[in-house]
Every structure is written in C-alpha cells, then in structure tokens.
N, C-alpha and C. Protein backbone atom coordinates (compact mmCIF):
# COMPACT_ATOMS: atom_id res chain seq x y z
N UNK A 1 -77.17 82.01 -10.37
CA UNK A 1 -76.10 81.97 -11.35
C UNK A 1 -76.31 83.10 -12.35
N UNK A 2 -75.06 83.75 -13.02
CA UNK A 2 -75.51 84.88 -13.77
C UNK A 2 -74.38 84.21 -15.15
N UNK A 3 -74.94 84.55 -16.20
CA UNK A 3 -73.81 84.53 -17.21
C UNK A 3 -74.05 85.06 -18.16
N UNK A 4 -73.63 85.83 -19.50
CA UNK A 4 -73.80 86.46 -20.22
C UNK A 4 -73.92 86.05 -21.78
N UNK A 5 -74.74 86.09 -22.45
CA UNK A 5 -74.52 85.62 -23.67
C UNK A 5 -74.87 86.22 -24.54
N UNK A 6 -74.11 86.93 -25.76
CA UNK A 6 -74.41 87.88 -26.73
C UNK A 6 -74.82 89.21 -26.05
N UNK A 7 -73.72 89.33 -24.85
CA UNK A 7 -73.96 91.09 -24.62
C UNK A 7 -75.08 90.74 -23.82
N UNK A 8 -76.17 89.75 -23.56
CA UNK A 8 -76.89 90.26 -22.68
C UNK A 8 -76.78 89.13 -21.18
N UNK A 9 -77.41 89.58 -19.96
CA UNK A 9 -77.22 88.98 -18.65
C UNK A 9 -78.19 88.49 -18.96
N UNK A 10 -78.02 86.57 -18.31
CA UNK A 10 -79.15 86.06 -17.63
C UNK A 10 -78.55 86.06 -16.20
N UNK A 11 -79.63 86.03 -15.20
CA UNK A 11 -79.59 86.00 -13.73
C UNK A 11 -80.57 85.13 -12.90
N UNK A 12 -80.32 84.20 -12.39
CA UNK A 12 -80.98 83.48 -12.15
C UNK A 12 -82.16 83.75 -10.80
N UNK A 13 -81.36 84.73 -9.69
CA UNK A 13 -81.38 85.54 -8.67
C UNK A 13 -82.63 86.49 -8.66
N UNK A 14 -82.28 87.13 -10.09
CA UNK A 14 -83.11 88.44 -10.68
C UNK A 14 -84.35 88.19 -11.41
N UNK A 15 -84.36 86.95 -11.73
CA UNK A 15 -85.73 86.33 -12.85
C UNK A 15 -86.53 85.53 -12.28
N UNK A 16 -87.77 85.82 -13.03
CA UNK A 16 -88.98 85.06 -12.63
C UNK A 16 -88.89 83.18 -12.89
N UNK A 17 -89.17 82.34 -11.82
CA UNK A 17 -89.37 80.69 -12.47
C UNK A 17 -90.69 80.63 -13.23
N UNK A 18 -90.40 80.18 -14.32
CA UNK A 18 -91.49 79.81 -14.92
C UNK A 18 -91.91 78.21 -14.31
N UNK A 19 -90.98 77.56 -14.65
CA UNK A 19 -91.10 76.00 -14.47
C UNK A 19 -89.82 75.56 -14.00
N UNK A 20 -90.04 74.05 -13.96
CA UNK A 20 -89.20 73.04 -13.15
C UNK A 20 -89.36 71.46 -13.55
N UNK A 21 -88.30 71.04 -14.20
CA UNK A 21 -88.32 69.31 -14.68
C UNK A 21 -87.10 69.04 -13.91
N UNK A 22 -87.61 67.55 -13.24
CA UNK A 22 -86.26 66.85 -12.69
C UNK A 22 -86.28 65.35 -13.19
N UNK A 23 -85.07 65.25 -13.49
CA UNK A 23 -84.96 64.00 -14.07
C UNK A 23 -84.04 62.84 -13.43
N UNK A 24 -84.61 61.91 -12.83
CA UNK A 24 -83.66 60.99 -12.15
C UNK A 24 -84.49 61.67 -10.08
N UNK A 25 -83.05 61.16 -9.29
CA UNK A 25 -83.62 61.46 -8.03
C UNK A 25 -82.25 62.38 -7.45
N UNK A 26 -82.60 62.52 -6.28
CA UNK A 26 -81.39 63.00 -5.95
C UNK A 26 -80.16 62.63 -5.63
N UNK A 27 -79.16 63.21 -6.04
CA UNK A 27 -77.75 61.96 -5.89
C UNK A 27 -77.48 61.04 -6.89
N UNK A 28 -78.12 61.12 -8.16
CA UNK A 28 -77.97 60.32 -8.93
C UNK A 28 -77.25 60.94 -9.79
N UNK A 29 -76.21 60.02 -10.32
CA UNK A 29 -75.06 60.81 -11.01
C UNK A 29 -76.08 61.43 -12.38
N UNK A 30 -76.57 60.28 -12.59
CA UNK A 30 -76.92 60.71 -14.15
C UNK A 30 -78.48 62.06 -14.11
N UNK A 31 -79.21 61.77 -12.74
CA UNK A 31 -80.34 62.97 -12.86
C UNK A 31 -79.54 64.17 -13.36
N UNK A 32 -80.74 65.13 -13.59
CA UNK A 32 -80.63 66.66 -13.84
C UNK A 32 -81.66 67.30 -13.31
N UNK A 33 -81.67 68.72 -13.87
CA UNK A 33 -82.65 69.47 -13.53
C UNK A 33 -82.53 71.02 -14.33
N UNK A 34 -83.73 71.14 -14.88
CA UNK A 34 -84.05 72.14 -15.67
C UNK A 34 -85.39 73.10 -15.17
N UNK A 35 -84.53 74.85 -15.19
CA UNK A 35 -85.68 75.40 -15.23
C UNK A 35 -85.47 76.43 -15.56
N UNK A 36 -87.20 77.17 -16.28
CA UNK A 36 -86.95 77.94 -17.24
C UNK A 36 -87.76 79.24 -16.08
N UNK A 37 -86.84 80.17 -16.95
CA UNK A 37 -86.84 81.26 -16.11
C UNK A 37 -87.34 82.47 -17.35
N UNK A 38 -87.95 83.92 -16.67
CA UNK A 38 -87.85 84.82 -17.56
C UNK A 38 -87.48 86.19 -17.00
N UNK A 39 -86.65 86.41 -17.64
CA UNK A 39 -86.07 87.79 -17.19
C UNK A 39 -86.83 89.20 -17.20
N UNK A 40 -86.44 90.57 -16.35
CA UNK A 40 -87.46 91.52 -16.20
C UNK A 40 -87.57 92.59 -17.43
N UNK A 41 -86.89 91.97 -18.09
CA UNK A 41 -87.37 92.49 -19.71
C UNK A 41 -87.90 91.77 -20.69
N UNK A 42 -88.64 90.10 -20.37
CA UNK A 42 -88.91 89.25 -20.90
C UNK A 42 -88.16 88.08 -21.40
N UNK A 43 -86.89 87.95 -21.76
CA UNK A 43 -86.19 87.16 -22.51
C UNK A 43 -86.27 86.04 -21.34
N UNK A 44 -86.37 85.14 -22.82
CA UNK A 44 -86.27 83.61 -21.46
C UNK A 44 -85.16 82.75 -21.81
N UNK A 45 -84.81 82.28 -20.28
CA UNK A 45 -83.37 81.33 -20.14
C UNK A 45 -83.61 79.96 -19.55
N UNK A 46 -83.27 78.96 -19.87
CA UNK A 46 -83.22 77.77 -19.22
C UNK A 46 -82.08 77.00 -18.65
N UNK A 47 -81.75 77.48 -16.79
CA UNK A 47 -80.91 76.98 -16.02
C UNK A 47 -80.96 75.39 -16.14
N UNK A 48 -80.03 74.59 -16.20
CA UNK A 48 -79.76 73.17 -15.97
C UNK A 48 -78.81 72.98 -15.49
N UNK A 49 -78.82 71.97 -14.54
CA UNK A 49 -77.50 71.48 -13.76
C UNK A 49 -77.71 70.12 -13.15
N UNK A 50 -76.59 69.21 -12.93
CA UNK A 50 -77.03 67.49 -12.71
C UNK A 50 -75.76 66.68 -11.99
N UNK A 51 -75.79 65.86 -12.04
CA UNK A 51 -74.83 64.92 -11.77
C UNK A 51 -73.90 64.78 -12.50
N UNK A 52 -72.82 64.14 -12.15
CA UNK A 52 -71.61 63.86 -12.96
C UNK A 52 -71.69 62.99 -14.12
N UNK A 53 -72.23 62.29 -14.23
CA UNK A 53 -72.54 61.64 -15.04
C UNK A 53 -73.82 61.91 -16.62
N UNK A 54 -74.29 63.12 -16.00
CA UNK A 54 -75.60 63.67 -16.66
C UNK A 54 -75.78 64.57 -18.15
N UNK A 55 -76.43 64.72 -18.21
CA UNK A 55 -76.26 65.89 -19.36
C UNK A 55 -75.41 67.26 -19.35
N UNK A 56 -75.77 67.58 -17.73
CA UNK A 56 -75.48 69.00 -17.74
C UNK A 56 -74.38 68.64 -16.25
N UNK A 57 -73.11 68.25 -16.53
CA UNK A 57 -72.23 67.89 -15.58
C UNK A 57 -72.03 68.88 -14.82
N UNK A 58 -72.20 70.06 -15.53
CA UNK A 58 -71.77 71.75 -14.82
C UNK A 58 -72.88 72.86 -15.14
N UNK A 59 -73.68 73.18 -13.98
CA UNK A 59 -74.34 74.01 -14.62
C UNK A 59 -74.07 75.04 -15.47
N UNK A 60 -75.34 75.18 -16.13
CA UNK A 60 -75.16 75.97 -17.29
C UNK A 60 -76.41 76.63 -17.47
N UNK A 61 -76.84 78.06 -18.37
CA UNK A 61 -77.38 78.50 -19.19
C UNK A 61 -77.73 78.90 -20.21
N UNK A 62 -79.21 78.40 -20.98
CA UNK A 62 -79.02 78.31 -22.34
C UNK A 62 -80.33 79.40 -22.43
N UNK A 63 -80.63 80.48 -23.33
CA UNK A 63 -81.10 81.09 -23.99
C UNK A 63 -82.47 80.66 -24.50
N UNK A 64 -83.59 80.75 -24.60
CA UNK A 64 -84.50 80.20 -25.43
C UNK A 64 -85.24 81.52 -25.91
N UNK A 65 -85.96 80.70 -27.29
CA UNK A 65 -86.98 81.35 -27.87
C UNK A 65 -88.34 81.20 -26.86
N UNK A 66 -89.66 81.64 -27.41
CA UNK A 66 -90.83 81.39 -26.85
C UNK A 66 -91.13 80.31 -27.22
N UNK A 67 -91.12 80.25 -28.71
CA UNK A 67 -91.36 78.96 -29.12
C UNK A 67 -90.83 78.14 -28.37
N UNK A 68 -89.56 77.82 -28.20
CA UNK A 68 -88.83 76.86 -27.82
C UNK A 68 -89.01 76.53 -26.27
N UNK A 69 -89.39 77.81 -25.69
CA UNK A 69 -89.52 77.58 -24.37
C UNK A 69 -91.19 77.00 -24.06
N UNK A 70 -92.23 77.44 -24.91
CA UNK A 70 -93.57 76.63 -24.99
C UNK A 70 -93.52 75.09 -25.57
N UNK A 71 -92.48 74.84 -26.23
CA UNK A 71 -92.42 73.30 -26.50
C UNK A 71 -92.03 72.89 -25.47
N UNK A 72 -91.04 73.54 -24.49
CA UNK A 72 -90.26 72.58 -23.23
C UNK A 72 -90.98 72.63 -22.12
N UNK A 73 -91.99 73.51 -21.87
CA UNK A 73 -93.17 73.56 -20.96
C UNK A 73 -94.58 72.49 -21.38
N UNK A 74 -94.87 71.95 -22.77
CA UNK A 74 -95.65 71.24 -22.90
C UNK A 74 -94.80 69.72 -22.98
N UNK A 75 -93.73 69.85 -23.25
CA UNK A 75 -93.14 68.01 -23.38
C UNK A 75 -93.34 67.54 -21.29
C-alpha cells in the first residue's frame, strides 16, 4: 500500500518490517493487524488493516514518531 501524507510517501512494498501485532484471529470481523514499518530514509509508518467490524475497517496508514513507535513495540 502506498499513501502520502504531508508531501511525503509511505510504501509499504519499499520499507523495512519492523514488527507485527494481531489482534483477534482470522476472519474475525472485529480482529486487526498492525505493523510498523521504516522507510529507506528512516521515517516510520504503521500499516493497519482488520475486519469490518474492527478498528481499522479499511486499511490505512499512520505516521509515527520514534517515540511513539518504541512505545508500540514495547506494549
């Protein structure tokens, strides 16, 4: 998935996985799944996408700090 935010590309294709959380099982409306990625200039993004019922009904990409992305790697 690629999408752009503030002028810059994330690419999901093009970037390194850092990690991987799944929540629920498969087929479950309400699971998801999150993972954080870092791009080849460093900036890090966190892909999520889930069930219909879930947080992330449509995947999406959200932007993170380090900080933010070292809190979501230790929870």
């Amino acid at each position: 998935m690629k999408k752009i935010i503030c002028k810059v590309e994330y690419d999901t294709d093009a970037s390194q996985i850092l990690g991987t959380k799944a929540f629920g099982v498969f087929g479950d409306p309400t699971g998801y799944e999150e993972i954080l990625y870092r791009t080849q200039d460093g900036k890090l993004f966190l892909y999520c996408n889930g069930g219909s019922e879930s947080l992330y009904p449509q995947e999406t990409i959200k932007r993170m700090s380090a900080a933010k992305a070292d809190e979501w790697q230790k929870a």
